[in-house]
N, C-alpha and C. Protein backbone atom coordinates (compact mmCIF):
# COMPACT_ATOMS: atom_id res chain seq x y z
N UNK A 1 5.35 -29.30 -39.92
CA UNK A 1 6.42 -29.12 -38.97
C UNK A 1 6.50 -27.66 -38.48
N UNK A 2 6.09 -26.80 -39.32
CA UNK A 2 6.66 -25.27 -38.83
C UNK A 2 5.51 -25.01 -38.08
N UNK A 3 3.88 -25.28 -38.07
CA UNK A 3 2.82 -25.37 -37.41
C UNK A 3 3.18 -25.68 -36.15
N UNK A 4 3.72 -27.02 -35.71
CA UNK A 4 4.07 -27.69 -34.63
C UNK A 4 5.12 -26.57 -33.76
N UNK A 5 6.62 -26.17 -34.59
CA UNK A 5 7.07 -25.07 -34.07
C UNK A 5 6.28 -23.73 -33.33
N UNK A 6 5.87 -23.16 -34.47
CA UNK A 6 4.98 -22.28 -34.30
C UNK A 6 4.25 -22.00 -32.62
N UNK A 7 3.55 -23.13 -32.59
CA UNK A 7 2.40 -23.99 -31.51
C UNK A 7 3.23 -24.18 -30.13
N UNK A 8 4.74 -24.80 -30.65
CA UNK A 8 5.24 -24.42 -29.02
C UNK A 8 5.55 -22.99 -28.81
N UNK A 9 6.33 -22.42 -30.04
CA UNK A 9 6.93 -21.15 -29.24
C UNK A 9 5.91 -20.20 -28.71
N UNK A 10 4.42 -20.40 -29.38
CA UNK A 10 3.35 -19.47 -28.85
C UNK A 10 3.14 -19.42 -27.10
N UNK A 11 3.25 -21.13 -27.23
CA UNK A 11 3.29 -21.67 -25.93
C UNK A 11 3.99 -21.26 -24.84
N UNK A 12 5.30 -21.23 -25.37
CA UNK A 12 6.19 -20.88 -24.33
C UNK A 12 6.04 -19.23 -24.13
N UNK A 13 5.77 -18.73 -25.25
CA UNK A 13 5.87 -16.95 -24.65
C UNK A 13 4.64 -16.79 -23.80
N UNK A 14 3.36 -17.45 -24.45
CA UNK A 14 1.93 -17.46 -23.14
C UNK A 14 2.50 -17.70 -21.70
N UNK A 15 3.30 -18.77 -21.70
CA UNK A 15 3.63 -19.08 -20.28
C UNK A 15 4.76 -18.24 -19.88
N UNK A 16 5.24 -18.13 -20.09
CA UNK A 16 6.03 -17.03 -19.80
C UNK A 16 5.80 -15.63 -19.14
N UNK A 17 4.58 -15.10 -20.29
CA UNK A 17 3.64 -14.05 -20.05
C UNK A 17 3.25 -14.10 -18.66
N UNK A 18 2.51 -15.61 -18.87
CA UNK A 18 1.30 -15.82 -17.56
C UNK A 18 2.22 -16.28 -16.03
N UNK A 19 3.16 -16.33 -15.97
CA UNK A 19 4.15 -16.87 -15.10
C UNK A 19 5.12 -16.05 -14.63
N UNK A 20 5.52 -14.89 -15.19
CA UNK A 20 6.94 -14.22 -14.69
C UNK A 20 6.36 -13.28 -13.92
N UNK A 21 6.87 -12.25 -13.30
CA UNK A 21 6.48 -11.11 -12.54
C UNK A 21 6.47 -9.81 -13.29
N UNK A 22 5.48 -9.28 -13.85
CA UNK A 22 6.05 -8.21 -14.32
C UNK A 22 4.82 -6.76 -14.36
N UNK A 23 4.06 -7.04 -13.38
CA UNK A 23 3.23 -6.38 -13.02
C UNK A 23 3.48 -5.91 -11.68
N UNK A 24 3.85 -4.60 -11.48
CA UNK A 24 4.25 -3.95 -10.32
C UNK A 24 2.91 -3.26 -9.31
N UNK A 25 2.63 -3.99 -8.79
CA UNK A 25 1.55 -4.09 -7.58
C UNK A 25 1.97 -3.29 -5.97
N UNK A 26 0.75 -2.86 -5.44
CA UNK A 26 0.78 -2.33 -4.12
C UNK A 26 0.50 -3.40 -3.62
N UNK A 27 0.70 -4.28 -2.71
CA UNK A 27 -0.29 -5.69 -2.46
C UNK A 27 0.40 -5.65 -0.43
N UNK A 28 -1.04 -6.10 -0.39
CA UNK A 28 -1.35 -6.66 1.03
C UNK A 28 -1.61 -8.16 1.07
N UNK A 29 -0.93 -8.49 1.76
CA UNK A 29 -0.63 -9.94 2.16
C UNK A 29 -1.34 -10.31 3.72
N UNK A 30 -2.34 -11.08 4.07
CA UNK A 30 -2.65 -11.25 4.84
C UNK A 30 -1.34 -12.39 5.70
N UNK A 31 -1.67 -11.53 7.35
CA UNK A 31 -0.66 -12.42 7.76
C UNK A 31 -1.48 -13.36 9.08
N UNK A 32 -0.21 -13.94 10.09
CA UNK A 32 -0.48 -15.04 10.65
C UNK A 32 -1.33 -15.72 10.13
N UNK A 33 -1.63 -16.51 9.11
CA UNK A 33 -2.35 -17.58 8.87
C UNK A 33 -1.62 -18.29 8.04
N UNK A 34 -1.52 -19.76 7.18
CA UNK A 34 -1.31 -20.51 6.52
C UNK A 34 -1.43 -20.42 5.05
N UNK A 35 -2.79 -20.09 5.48
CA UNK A 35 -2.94 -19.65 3.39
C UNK A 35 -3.52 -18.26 3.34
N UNK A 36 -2.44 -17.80 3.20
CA UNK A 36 -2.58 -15.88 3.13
C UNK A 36 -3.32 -15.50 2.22
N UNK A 37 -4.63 -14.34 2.01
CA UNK A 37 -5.19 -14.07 1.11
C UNK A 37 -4.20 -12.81 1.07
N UNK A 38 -4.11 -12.55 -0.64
CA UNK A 38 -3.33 -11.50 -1.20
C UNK A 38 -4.57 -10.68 -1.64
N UNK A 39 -4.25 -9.32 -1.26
CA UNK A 39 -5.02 -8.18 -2.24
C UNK A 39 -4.11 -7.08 -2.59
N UNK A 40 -4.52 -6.68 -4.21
CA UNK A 40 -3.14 -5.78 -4.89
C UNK A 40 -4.36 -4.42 -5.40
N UNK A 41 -3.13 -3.69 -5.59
CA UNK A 41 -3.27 -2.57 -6.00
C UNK A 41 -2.74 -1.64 -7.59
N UNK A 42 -3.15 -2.08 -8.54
CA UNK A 42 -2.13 -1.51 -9.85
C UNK A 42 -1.55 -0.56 -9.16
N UNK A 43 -0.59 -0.63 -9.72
CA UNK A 43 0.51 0.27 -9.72
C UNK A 43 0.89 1.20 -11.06
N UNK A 44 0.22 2.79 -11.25
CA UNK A 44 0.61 3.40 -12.84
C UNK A 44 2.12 4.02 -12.62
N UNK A 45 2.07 4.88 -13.40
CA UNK A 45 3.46 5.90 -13.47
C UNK A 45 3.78 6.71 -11.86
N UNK A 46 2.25 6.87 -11.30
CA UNK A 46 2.44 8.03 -9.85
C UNK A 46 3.36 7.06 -8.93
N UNK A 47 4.49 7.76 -8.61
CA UNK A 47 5.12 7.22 -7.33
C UNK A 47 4.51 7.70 -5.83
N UNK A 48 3.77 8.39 -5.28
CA UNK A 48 3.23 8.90 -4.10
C UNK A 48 1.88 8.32 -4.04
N UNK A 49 1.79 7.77 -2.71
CA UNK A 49 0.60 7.47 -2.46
C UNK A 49 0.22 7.98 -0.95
N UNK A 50 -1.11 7.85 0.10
CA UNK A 50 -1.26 8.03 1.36
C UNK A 50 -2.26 7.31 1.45
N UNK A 51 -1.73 7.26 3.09
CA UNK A 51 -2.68 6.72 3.44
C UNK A 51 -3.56 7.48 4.63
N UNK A 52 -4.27 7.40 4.66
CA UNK A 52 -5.59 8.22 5.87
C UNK A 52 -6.15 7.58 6.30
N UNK A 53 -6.36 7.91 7.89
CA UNK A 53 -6.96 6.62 9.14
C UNK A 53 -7.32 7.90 10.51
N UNK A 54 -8.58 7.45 10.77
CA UNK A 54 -8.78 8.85 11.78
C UNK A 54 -8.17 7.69 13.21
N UNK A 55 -7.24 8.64 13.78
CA UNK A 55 -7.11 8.21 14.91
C UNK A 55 -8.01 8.17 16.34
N UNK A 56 -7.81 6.54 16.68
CA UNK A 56 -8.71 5.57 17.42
C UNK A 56 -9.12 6.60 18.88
N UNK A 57 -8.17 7.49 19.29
CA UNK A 57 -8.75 7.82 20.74
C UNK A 57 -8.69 9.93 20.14
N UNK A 58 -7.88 10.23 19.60
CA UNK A 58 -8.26 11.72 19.48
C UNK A 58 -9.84 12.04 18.38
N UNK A 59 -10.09 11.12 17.60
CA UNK A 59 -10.87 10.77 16.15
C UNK A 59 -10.98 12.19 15.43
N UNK A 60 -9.71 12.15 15.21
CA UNK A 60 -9.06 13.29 13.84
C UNK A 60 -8.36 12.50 12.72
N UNK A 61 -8.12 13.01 11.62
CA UNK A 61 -7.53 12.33 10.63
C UNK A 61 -6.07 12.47 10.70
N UNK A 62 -5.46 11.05 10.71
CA UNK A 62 -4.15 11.37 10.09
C UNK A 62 -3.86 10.96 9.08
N UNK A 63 -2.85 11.99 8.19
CA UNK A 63 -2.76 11.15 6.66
C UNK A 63 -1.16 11.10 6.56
N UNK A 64 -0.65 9.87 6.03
CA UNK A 64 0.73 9.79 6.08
C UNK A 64 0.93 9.71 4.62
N UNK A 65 1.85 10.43 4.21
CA UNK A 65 2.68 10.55 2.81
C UNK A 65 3.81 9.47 2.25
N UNK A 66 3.86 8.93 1.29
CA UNK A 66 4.57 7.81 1.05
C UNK A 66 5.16 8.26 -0.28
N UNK A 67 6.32 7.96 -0.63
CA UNK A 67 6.88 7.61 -2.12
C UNK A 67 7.31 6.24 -2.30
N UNK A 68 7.00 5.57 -3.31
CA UNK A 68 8.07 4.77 -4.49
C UNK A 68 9.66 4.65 -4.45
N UNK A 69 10.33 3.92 -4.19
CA UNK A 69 11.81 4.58 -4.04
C UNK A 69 12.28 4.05 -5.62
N UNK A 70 13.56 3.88 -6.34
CA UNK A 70 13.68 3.17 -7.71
C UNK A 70 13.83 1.75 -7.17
N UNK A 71 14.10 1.17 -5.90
CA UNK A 71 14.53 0.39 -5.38
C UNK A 71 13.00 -1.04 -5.44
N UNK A 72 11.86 0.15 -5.26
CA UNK A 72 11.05 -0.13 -5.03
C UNK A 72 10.23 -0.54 -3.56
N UNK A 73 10.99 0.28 -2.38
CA UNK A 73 10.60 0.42 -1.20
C UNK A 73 10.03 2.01 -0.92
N UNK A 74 9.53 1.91 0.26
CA UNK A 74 8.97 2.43 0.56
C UNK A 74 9.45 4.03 1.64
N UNK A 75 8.89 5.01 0.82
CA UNK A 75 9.93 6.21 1.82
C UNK A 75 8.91 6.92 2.34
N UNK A 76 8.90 7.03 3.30
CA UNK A 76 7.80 7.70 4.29
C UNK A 76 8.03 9.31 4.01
N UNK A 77 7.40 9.87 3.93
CA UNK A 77 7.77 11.63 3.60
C UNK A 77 7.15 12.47 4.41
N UNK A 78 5.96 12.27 5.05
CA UNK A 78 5.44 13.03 6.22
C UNK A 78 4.25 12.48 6.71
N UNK A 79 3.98 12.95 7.30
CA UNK A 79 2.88 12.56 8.57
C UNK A 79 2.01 14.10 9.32
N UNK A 80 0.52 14.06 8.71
CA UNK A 80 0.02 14.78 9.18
C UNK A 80 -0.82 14.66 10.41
N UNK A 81 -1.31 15.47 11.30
CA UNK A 81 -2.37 15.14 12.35
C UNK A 81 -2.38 16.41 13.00
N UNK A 82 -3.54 16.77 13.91
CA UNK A 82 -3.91 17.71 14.64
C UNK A 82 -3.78 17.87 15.94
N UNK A 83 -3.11 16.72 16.81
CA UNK A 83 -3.08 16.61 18.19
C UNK A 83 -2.12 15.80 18.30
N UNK A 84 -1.33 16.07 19.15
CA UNK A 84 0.18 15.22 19.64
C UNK A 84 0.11 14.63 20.89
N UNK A 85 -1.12 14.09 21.80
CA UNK A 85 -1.18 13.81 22.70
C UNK A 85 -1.17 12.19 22.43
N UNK A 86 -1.40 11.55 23.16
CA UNK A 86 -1.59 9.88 22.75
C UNK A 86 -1.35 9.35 21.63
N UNK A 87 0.00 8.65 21.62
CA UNK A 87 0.45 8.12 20.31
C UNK A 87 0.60 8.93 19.11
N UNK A 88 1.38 10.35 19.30
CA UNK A 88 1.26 11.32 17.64
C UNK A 88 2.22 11.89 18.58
N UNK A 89 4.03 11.86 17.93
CA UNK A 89 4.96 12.65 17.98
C UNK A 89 4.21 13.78 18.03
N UNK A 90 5.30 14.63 19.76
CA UNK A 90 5.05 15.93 19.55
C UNK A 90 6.28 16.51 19.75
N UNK A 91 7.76 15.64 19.16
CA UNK A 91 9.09 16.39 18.82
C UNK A 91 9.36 16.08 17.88
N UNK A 92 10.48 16.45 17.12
CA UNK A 92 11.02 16.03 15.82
C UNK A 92 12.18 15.27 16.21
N UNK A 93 12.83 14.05 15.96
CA UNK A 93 14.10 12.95 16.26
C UNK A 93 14.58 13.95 14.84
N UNK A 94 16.26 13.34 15.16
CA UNK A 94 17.17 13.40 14.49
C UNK A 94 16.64 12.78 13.06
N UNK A 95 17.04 13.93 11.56
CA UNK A 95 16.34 13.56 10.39
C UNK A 95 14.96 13.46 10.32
N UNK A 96 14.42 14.45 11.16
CA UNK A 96 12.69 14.36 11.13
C UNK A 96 13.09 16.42 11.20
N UNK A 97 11.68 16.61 10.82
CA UNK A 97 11.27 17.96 11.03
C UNK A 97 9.49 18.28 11.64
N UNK A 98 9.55 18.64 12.84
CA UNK A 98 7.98 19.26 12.62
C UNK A 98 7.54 20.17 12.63
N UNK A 99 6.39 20.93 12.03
CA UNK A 99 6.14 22.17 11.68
C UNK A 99 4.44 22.24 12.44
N UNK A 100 4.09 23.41 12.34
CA UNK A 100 2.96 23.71 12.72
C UNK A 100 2.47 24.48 11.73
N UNK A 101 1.06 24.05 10.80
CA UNK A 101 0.57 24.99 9.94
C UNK A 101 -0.73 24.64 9.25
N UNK A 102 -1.86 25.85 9.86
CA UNK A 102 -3.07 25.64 9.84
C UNK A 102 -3.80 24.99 10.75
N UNK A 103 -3.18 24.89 12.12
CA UNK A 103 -3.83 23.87 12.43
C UNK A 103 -3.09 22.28 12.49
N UNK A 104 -2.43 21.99 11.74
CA UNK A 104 -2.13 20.74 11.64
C UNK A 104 -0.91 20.45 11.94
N UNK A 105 -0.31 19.86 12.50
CA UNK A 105 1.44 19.13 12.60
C UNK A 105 2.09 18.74 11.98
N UNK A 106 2.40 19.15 11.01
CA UNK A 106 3.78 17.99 9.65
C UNK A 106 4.72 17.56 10.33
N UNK A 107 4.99 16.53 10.17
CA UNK A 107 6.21 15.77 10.83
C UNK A 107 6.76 15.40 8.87
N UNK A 108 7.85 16.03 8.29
CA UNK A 108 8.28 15.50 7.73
C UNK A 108 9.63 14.29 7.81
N UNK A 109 9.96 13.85 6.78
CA UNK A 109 10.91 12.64 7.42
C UNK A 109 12.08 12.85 6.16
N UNK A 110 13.39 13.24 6.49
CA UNK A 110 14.37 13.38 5.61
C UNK A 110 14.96 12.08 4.33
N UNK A 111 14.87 11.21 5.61
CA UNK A 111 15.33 9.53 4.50
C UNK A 111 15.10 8.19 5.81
N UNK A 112 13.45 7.88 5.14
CA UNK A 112 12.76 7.05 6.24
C UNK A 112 12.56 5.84 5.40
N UNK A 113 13.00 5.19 5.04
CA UNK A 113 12.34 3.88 4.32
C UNK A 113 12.45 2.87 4.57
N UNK A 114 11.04 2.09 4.24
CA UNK A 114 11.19 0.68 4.72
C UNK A 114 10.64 -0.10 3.56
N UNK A 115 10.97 -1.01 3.92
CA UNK A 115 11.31 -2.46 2.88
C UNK A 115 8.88 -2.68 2.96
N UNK A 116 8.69 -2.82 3.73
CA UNK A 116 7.24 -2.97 3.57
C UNK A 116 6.75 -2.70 5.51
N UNK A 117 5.25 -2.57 5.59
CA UNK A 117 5.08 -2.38 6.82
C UNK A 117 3.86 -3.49 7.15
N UNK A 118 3.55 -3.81 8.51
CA UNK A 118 2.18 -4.20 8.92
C UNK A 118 1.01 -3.28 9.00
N UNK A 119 -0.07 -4.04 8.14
CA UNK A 119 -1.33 -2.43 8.78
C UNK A 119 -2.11 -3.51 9.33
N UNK A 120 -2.65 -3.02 10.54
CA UNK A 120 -4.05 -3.98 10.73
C UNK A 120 -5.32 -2.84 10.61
N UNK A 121 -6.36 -3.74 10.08
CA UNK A 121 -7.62 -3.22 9.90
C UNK A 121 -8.00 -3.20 11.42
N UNK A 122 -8.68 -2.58 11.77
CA UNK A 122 -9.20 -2.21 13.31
C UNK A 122 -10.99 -3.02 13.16
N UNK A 123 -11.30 -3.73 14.07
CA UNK A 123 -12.85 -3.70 13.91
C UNK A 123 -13.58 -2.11 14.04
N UNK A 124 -13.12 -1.59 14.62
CA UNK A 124 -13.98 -0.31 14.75
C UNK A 124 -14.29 0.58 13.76
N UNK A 125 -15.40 1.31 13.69
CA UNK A 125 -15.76 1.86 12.71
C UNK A 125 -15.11 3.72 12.42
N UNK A 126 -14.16 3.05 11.75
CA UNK A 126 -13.45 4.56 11.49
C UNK A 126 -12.54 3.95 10.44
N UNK A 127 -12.42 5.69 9.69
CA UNK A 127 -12.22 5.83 8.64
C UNK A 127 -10.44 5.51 8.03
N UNK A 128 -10.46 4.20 7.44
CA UNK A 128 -8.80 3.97 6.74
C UNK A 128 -9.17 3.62 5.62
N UNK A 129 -8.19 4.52 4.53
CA UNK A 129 -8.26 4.52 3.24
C UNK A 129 -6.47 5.19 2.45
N UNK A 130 -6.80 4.20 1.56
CA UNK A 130 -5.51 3.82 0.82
C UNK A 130 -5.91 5.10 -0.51
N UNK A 131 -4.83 6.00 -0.93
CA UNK A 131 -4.65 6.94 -1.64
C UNK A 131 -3.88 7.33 -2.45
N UNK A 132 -4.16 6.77 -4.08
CA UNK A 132 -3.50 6.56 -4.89
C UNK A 132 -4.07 7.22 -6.32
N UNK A 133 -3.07 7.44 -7.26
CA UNK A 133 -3.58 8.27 -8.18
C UNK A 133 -4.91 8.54 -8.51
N UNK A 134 -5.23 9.95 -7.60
CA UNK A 134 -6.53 10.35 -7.37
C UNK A 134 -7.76 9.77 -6.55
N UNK A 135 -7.43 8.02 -6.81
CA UNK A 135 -8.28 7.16 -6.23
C UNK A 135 -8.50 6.81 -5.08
N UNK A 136 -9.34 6.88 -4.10
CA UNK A 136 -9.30 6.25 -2.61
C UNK A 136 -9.43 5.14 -2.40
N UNK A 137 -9.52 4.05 -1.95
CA UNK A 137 -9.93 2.91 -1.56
C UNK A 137 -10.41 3.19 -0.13
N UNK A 138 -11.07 2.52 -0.07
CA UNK A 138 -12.02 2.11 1.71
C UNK A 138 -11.08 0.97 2.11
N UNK A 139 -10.31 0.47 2.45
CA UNK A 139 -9.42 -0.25 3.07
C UNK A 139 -10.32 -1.48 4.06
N UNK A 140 -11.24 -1.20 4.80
CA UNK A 140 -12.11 -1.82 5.18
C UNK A 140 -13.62 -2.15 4.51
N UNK A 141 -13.80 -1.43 3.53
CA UNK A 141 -14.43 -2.69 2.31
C UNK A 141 -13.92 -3.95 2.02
N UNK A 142 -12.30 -3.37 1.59
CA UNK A 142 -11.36 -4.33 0.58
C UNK A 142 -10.69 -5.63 1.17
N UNK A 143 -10.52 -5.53 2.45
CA UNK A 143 -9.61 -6.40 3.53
C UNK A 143 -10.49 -6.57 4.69
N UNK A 144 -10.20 -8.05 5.77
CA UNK A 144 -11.05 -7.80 6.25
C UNK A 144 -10.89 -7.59 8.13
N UNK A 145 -11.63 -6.73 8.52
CA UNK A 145 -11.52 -6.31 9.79
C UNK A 145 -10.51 -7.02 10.72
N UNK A 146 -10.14 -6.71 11.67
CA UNK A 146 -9.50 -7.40 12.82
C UNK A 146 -8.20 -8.18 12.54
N UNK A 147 -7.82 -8.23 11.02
CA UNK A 147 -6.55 -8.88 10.41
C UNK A 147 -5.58 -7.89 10.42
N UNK A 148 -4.39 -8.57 10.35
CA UNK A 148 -3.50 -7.71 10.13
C UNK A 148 -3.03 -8.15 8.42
N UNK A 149 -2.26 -7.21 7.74
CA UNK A 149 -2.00 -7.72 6.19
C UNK A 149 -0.35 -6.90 5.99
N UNK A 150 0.87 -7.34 5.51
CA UNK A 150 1.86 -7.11 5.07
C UNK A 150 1.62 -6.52 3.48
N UNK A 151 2.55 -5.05 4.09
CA UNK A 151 1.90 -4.02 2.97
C UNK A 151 3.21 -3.57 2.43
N UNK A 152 3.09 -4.11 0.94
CA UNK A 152 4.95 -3.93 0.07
C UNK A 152 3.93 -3.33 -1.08
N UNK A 153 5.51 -3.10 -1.96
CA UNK A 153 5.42 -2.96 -3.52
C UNK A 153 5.82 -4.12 -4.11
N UNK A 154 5.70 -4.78 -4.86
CA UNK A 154 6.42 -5.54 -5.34
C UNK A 154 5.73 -6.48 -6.76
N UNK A 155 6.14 -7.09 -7.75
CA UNK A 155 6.22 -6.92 -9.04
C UNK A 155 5.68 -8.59 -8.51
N UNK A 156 4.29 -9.16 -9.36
CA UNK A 156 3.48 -10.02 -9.79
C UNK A 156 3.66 -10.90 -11.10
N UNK A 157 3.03 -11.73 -11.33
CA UNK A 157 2.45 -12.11 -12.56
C UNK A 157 1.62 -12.45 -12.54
N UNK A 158 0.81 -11.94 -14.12
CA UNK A 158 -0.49 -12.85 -13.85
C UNK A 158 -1.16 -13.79 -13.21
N UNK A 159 -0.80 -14.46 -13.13
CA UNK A 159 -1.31 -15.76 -12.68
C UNK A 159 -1.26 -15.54 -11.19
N UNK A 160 -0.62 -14.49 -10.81
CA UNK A 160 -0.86 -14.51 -9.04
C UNK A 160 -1.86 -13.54 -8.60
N UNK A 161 -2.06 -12.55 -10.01
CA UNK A 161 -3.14 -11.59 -9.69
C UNK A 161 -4.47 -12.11 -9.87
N UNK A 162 -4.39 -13.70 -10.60
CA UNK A 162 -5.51 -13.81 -10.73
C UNK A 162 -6.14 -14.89 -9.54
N UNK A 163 -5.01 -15.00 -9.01
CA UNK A 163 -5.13 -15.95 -7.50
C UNK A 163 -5.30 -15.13 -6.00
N UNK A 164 -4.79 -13.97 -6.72
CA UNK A 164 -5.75 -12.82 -5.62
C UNK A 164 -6.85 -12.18 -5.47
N UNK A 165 -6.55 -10.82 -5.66
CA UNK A 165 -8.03 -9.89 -5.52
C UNK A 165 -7.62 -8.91 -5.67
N UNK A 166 -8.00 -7.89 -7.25
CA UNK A 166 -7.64 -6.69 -7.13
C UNK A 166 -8.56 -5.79 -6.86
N UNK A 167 -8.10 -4.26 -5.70
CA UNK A 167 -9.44 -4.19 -5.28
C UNK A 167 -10.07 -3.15 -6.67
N UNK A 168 -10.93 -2.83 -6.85
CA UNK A 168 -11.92 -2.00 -7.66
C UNK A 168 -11.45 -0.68 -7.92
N UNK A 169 -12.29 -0.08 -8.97
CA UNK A 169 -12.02 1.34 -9.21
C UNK A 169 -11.69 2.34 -8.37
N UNK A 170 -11.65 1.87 -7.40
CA UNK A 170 -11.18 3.52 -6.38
C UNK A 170 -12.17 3.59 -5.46
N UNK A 171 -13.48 3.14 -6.01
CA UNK A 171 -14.49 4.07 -5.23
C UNK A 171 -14.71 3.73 -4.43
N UNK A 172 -14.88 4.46 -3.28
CA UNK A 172 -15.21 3.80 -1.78
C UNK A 172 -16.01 2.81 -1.20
């Protein structure tokens, strides 16, 4: 009898394990389609991540700065780039700041956050990559071209990471 006990409660904490959410993921959600492919990102202790994408018509890099909120959304913190002509603020709005230095434009952002954003992968061949403790990702290795994917934080379980795709060590 205590075997039999034993045998469920193992049971129930496995499922439990394998079923609740408790793995806090970067994850991209593919959208407009029916059966969305998910791809995640561990998530360690670093709250800051960026992202870098050379822009499509100046082809300079911009890299945008992100934090973690406790909330677990997303706070935009600045925005770098080299040219303010076509599509790249060249004022600062109310609760924004921009600076000039080195060369480059900081647009910082006082209290910008959002709940999650759209990225689409571009077919074209230029450079977007996801930037996270130390690690880069190639963004267009990992996801695939011409899609767009819904880009949150948000807390997993097993069993959904293993119904996704986590992408690889970092390396490009």
């Amino acid at each position: 009898m205590k075997r039999i006990v034993l045998v469920i409660s193992f049971g129930i904490v496995a499922t439990c394990f394998f079923f609740l959410p408790i793995d806090l993921v970067f994850s991209f959600t593919e959208t407009r389609t029916n059966q969305p492919e998910k791809v995640y990102i561990n998530i360690s202790n670093e709250n800051e991540f960026q992202i870098r994408y050379t822009h499509s018509i100046h082809r300079t890099d911009v890299l945008e700065t992100y934090e973690i909120t406790k909330t677990k959304d997303l706070k935009l913190v600045s925005m770098e780039y080299e040219d303010v002509s076509i599509g790249m603020p060249a004022y600062a709005e109310e609760g924004e700041r921009l600076t000039y230095e080195n060369g480059r434009y900081i647009l910082s952002y006082e209290d910008k956050v959002l709940s999650d954003f759209t990225i689409y992968i571009g077919n074209i061949d230029m450079d977007l990559s996801f930037i996270y403790n130390q690690q880069s990702y190639n963004l267009k290795k990992h996801l695939e071209k011409g899609k767009s994917y819904l880009f949150q934080v948000e807390k997993v379980s097993l069993f959904e990471k293993w119904k996704g795709a986590v992408m690889g060590d970092g390396k490009a």
